[in-house]
Protein backbone atom coordinates (compact mmCIF):
# COMPACT_ATOMS: atom_id res chain seq x y z
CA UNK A 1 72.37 84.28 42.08
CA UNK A 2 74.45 85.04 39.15
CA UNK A 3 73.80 84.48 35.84
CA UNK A 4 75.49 82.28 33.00
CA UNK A 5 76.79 84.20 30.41
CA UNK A 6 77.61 83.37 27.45
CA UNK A 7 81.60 83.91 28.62
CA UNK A 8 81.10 81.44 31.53
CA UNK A 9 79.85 78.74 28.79
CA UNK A 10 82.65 79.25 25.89
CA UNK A 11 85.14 79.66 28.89
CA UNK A 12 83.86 76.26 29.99
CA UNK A 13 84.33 74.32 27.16
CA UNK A 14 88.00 75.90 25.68
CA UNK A 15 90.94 78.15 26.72
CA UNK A 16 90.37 81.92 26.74
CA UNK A 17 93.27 84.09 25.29
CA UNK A 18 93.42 88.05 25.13
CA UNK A 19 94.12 89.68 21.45
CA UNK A 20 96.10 92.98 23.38
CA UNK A 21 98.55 94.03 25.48
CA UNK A 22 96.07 96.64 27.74
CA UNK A 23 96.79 95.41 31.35
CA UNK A 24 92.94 96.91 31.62
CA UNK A 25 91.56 95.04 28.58
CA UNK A 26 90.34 91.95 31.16
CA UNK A 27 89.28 94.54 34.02
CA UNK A 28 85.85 94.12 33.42
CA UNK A 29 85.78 90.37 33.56
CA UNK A 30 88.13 89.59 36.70
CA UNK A 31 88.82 87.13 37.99
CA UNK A 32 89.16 85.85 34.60
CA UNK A 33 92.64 85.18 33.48
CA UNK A 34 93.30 84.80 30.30
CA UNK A 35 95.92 81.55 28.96
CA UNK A 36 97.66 83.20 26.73
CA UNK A 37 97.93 87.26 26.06
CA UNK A 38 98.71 87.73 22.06
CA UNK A 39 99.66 90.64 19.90
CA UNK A 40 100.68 92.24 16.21
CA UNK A 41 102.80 95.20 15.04
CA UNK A 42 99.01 97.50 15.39
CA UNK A 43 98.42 95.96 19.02
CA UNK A 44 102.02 96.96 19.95
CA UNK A 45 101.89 99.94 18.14
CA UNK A 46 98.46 101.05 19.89
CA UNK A 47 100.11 100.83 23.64
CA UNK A 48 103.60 102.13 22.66
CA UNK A 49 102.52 105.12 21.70
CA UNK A 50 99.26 105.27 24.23
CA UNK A 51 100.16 108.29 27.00
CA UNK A 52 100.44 105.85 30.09
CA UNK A 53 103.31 104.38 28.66
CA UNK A 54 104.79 107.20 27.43
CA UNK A 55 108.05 107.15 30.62
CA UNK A 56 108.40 103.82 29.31
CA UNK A 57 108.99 104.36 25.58
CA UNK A 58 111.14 107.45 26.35
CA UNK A 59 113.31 105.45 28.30
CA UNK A 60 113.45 102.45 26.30
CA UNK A 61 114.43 104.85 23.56
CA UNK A 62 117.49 106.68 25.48
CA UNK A 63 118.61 103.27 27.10
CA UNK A 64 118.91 101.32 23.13
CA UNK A 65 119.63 104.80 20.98
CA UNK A 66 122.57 103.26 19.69
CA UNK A 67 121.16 100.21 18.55
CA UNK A 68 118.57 101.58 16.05
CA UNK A 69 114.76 101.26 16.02
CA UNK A 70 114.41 97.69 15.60
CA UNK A 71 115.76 97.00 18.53
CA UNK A 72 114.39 99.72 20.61
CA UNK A 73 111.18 98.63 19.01
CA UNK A 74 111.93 94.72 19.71
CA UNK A 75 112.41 95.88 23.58
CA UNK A 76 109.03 97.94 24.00
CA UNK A 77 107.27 95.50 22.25
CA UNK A 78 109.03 92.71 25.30
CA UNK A 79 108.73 95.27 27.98
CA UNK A 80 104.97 96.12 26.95
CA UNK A 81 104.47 91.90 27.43
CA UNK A 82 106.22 92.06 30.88
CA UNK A 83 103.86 94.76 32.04
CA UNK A 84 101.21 91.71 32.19
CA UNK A 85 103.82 88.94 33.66
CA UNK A 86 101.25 88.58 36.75
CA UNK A 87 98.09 88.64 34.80
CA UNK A 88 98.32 85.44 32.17
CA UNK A 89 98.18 81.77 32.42
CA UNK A 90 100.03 81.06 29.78
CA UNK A 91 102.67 82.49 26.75
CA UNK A 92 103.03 86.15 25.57
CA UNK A 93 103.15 86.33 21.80
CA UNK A 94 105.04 88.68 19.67
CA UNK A 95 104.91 88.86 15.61
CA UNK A 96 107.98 88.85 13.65
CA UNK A 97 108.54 91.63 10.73
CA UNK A 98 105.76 91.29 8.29
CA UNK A 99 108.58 92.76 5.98
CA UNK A 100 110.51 89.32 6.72
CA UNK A 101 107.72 86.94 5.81
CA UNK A 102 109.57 85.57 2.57
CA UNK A 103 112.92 85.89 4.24
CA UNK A 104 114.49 82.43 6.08
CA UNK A 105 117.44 84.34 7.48
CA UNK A 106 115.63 87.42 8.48
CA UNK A 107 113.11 85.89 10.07
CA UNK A 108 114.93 83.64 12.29
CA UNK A 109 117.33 86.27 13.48
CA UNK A 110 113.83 89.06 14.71
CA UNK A 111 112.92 86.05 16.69
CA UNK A 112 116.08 85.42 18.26
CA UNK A 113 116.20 89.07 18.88
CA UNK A 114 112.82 88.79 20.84
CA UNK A 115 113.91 86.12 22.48
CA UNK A 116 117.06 87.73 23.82
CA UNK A 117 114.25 90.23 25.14
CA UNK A 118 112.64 88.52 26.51
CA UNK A 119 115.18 86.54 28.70
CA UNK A 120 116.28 90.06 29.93
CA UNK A 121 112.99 90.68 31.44
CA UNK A 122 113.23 87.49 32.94
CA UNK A 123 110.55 85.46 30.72
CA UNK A 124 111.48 82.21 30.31
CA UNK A 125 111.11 80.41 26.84
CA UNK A 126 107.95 78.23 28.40
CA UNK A 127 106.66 81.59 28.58
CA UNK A 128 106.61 83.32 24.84
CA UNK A 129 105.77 82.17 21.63
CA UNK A 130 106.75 83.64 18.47
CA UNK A 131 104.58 84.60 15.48
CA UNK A 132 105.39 83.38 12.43
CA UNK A 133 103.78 84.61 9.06
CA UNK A 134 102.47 81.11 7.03
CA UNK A 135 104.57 81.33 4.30
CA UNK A 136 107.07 78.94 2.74
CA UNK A 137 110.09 80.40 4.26
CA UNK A 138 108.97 81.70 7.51
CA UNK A 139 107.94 78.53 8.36
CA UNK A 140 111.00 77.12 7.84
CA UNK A 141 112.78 79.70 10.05
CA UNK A 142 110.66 78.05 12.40
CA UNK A 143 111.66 74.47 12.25
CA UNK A 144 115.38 75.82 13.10
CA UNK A 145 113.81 77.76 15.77
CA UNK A 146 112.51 74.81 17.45
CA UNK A 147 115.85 72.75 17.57
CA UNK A 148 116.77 75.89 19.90
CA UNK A 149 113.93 76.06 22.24
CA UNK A 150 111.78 78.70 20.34
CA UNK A 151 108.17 78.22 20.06
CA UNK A 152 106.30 79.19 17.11
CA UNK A 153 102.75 79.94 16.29
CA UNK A 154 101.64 80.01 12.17
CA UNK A 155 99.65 83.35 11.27
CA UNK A 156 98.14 85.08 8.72
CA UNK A 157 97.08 81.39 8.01
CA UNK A 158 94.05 81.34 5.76
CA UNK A 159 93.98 77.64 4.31
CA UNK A 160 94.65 73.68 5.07
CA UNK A 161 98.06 73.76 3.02
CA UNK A 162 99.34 76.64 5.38
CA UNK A 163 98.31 74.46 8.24
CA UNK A 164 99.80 71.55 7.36
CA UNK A 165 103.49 73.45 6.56
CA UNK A 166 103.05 74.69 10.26
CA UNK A 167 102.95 71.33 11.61
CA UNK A 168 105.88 70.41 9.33
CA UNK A 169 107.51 73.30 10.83
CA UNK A 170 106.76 72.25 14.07
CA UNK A 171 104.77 75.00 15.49
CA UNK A 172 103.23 74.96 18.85
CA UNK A 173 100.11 76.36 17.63
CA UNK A 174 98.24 78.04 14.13
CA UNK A 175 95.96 81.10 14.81
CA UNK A 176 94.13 80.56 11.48
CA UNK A 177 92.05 83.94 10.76
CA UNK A 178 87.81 83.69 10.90
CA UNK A 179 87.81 86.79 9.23
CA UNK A 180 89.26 88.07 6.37
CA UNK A 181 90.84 91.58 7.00
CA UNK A 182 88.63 93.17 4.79
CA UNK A 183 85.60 92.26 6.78
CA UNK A 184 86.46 94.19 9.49
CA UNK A 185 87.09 97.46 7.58
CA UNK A 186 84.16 97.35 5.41
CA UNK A 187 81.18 95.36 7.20
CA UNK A 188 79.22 95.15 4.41
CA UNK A 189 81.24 92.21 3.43
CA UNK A 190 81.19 90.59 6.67
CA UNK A 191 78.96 87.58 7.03
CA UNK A 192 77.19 88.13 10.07
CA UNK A 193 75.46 84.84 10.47
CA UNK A 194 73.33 83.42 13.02
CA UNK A 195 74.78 79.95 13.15
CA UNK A 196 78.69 81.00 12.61
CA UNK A 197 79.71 77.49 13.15
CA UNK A 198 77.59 76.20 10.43
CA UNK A 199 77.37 78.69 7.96
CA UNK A 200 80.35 81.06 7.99
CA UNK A 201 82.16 80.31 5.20
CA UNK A 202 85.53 79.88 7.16
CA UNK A 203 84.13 76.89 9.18
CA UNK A 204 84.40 74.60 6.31
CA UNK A 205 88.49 75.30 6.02
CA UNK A 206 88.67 74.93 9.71
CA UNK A 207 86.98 71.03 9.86
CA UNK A 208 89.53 70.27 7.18
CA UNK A 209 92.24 71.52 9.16
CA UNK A 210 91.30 69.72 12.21
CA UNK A 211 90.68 66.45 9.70
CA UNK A 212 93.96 67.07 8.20
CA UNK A 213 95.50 66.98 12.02
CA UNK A 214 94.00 64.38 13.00
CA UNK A 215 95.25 62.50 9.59
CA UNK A 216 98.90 63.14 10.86
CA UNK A 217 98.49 62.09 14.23
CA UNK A 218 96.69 58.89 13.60
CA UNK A 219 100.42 57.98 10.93
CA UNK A 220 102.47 59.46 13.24
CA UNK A 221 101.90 57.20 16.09
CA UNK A 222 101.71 57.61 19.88
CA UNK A 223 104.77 59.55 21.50
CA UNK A 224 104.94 61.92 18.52
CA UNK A 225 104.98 65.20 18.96
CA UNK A 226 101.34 66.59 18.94
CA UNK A 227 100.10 68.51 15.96
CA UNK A 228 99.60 72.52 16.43
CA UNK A 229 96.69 73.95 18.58
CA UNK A 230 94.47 75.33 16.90
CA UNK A 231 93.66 79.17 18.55
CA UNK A 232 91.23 80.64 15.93
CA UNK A 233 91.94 84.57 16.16
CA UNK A 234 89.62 87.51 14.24
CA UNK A 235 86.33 87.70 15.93
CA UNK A 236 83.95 90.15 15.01
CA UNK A 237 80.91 88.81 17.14
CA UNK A 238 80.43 86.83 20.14
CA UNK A 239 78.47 84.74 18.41
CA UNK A 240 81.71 84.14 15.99
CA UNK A 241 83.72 83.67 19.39
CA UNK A 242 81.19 80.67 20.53
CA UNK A 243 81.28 78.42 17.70
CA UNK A 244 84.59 77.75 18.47
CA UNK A 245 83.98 75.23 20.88
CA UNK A 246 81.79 73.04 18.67
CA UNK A 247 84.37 73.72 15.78
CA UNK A 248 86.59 71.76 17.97
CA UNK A 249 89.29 74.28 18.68
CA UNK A 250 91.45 74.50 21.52
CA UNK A 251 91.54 78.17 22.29
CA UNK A 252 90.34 81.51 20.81
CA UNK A 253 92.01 84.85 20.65
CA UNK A 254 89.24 87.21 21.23
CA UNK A 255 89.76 91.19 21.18
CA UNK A 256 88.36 93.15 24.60
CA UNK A 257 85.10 94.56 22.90
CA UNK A 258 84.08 91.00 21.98
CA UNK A 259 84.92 89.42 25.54
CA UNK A 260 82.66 92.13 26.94
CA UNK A 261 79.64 90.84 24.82
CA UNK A 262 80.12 87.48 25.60
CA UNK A 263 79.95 88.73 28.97
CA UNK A 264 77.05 90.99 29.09
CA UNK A 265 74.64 88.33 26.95
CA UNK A 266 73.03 85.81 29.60
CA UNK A 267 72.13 82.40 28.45
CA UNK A 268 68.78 82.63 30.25
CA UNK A 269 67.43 85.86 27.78
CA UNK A 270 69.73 85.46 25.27
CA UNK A 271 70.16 81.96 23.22
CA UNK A 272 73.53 80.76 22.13
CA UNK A 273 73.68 79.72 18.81
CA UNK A 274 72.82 76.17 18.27
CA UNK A 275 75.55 74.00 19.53
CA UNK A 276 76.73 70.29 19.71
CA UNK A 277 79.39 69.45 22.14
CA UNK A 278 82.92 68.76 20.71
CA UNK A 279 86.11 67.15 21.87
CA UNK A 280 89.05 69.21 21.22
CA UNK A 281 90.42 68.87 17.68
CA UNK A 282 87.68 67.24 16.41
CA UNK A 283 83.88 69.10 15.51
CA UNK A 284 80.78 68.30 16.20
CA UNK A 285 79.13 65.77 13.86
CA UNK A 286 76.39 68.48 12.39
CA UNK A 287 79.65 70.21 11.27
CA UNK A 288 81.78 66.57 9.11
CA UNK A 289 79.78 67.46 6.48
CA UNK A 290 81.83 70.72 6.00
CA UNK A 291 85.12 69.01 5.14
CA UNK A 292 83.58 68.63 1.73
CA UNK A 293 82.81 72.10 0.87
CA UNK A 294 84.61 75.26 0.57
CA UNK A 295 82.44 78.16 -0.20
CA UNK A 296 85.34 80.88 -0.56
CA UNK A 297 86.14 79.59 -3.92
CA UNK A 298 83.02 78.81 -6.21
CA UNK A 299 82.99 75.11 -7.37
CA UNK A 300 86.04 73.84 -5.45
CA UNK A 301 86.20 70.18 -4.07
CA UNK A 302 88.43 70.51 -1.32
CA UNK A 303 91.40 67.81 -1.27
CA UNK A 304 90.88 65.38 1.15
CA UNK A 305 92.83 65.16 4.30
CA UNK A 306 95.10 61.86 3.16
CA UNK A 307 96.23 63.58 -0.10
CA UNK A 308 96.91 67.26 1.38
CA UNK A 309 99.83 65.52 4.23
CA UNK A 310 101.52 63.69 1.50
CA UNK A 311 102.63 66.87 0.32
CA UNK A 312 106.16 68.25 1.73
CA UNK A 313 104.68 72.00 2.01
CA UNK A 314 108.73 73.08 3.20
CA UNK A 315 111.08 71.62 1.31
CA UNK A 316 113.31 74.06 -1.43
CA UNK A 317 111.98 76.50 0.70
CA UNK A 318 108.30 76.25 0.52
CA UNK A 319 108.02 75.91 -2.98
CA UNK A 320 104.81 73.66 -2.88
CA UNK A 321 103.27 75.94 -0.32
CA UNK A 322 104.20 79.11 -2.58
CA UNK A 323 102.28 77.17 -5.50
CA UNK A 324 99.44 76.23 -3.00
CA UNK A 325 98.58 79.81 -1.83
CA UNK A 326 98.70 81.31 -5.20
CA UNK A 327 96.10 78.70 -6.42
CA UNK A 328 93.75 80.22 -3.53
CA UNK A 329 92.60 83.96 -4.69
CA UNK A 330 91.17 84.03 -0.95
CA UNK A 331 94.53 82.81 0.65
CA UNK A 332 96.49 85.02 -1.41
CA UNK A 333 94.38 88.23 -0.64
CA UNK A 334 93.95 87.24 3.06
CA UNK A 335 97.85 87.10 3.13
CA UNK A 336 98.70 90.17 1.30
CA UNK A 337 96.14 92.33 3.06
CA UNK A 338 97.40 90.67 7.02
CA UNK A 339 101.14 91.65 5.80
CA UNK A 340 100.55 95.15 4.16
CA UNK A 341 98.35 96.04 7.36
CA UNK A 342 101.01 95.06 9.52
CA UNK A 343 103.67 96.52 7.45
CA UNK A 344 102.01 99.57 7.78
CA UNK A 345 101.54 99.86 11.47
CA UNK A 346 105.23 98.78 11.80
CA UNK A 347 106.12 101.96 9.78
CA UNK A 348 104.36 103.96 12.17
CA UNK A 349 106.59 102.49 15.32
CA UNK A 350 109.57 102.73 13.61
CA UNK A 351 108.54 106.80 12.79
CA UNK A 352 108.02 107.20 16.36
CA UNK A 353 110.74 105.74 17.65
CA UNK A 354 112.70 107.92 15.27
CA UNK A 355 111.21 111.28 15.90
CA UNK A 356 112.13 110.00 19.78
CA UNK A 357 115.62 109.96 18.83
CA UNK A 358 115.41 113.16 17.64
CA UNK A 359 114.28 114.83 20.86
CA UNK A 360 117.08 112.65 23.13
């Protein structure tokens, strides 16, 4: 008989989505199919330029070489999605220009470029989502993209004020970050913990977030629109990855190399971190005691849920959100550091697309 892994419990409890666009990245754990399959400008960047897909680029290149790299890079980035049309439940995600995060205009028009992409590969708009940075005019980008039938999901979303703007903006979804970018590149800083949904120091930001959404739901009403899912993205542990459930969340974003220790560890010789069960959106009760604490920033009392949705996070732009994300050191590094990375990675695409041209 087969064992119970740790995957077959998380996968259980809360929807599984892939962090990459490697059609091979679930081989090991078939017939597992993940909901939804998510990327960023390094995930695109990383199978653009891998060898397999190498016919691909080249002819995406000769076929848009009058329409300049954006666009050639807007249509890999689609095509590279549609290579996985048969292997996902759910939406395909694609992240606007990290370069656009503070621009309205600009951001709304690269994600009606990826949606005219995407409805040439024949992927319907039930079937993408579109990440947003969670910043003041992003955001609202994405309250005009939902009049027209664009999805959104918040990102590089490190705090309860960014959360709240999202579900002013009307986003399907927030992928708030449970690591900071820095822990991944220097793992001294990360803190590997044995109870993750206790005692990482994200967990507290995340009970408020779910507090704060359950806050606008209850004044909202019934037949309102539902608040975002919440699909907690940077894992660095499987132990990370299984907290989620008990956090409350309604999906997690986990990278290959962490779905393939959730599947090796069996529950039978290997414990699970202590766990409570949770309904979705709402954590376990050993956790409600984290809604008043934030340990990211020494000797903060977090604002409660009831005075954080009175505040209109969008309006002249985002101007309150601006103010509320520079009064967070850890917000306002987590952001800068998610946007330079990407930034950087979407330098590299657009300097191989170009030396493509070249060689045409």
């Amino acid at each position: 008989m087969a064992k119970t892994t740790w995957f077959d419990v998380l996968q259980h409890h809360i929807k599984i989505d892939i962090d990459g666009l490697d059609p091979a990245d679930t081989a090991a754990l078939l017939p597992f199919v993940p909901f939804d399959q998510t990327s960023n400008q390094n995930l695109v960047l990383l199978r653009m330029v891998a060898p397999e897909n190498r016919e691909l680029f080249l002819k995406t290149v000769r076929e848009r070489k009058d329409d300049g790299w954006r666009a050639i890079l807007d249509c890999m980035s689609v095509r590279l999605c549609a290579l996985n049309k048969d292997k996902i439940r759910g939406r395909f995600l694609l992240q606007t220009s990290p370069a656009d995060a503070y621009d309205e205009a600009k951001t709304l028009a690269h994600a009606r470029a990826y949606a005219r992409e995407f409805e040439k590969e024949g992927i319907a708009k039930d079937q993408f989502c579109i990440k947003i940075p969670a910043t003041g005019p992003a955001l609202n980008a994405g309250r005009e993209l939902l009049k027209e039938g664009i999805r959104t999901l918040g990102t590089s979303l490190f705090s309860v004020p960014q959360a709240v703007a999202a579900s002013q903006a009307g986003c399907l979804s927030i992928s708030p970050y449970y690591n900071f970018s820095w822990y991944h590149t220097d793992r001294a800083q990360w803190p590997d913990l044995p109870d993750p949904a206790l005692q990482h120091p994200m967990s507290p930001r995340i009970v408020q977030i779910l507090n704060a959404y359950r806050t606008l739901s209850a004044r909202s009403g019934p037949g309102a629109p539902p608040q975002p899912l919440v699909k907690m993205a940077s894992f660095l542990s499987a132990r990370e990855a299984m907290a989620m459930a008990e956090l409350g969340c309604a999906h997690a974003t986990i990278p290959a190399n962490v779905l393939a220790e959730l599947a090796a560890l069996d529950v039978e010789t290997n414990q699970p971190p202590p766990s409570q069960s949770a309904a979705e959106g709402v954590p376990a009760e050993r956790l409600m005691h984290l809604a008043a604490t934030d340990p990211l920033v020494a000797d903060k009392v977090p604002v409660s849920a009831e005075e954080v949705v009175e505040v209109d996070y969008l309006a002249d732009g985002g101007a309150a959100l601006q103010v509320a994300i520079e009064a967070d050191p850890m917000t306002t590094r987590g952001l800068e550091e998610a946007l330079a990375m990407f930034g950087a990675c979407e330098r590299q695409s657009r300097a191989a697309i170009e030396e493509a041209l070249k060689r045409i």
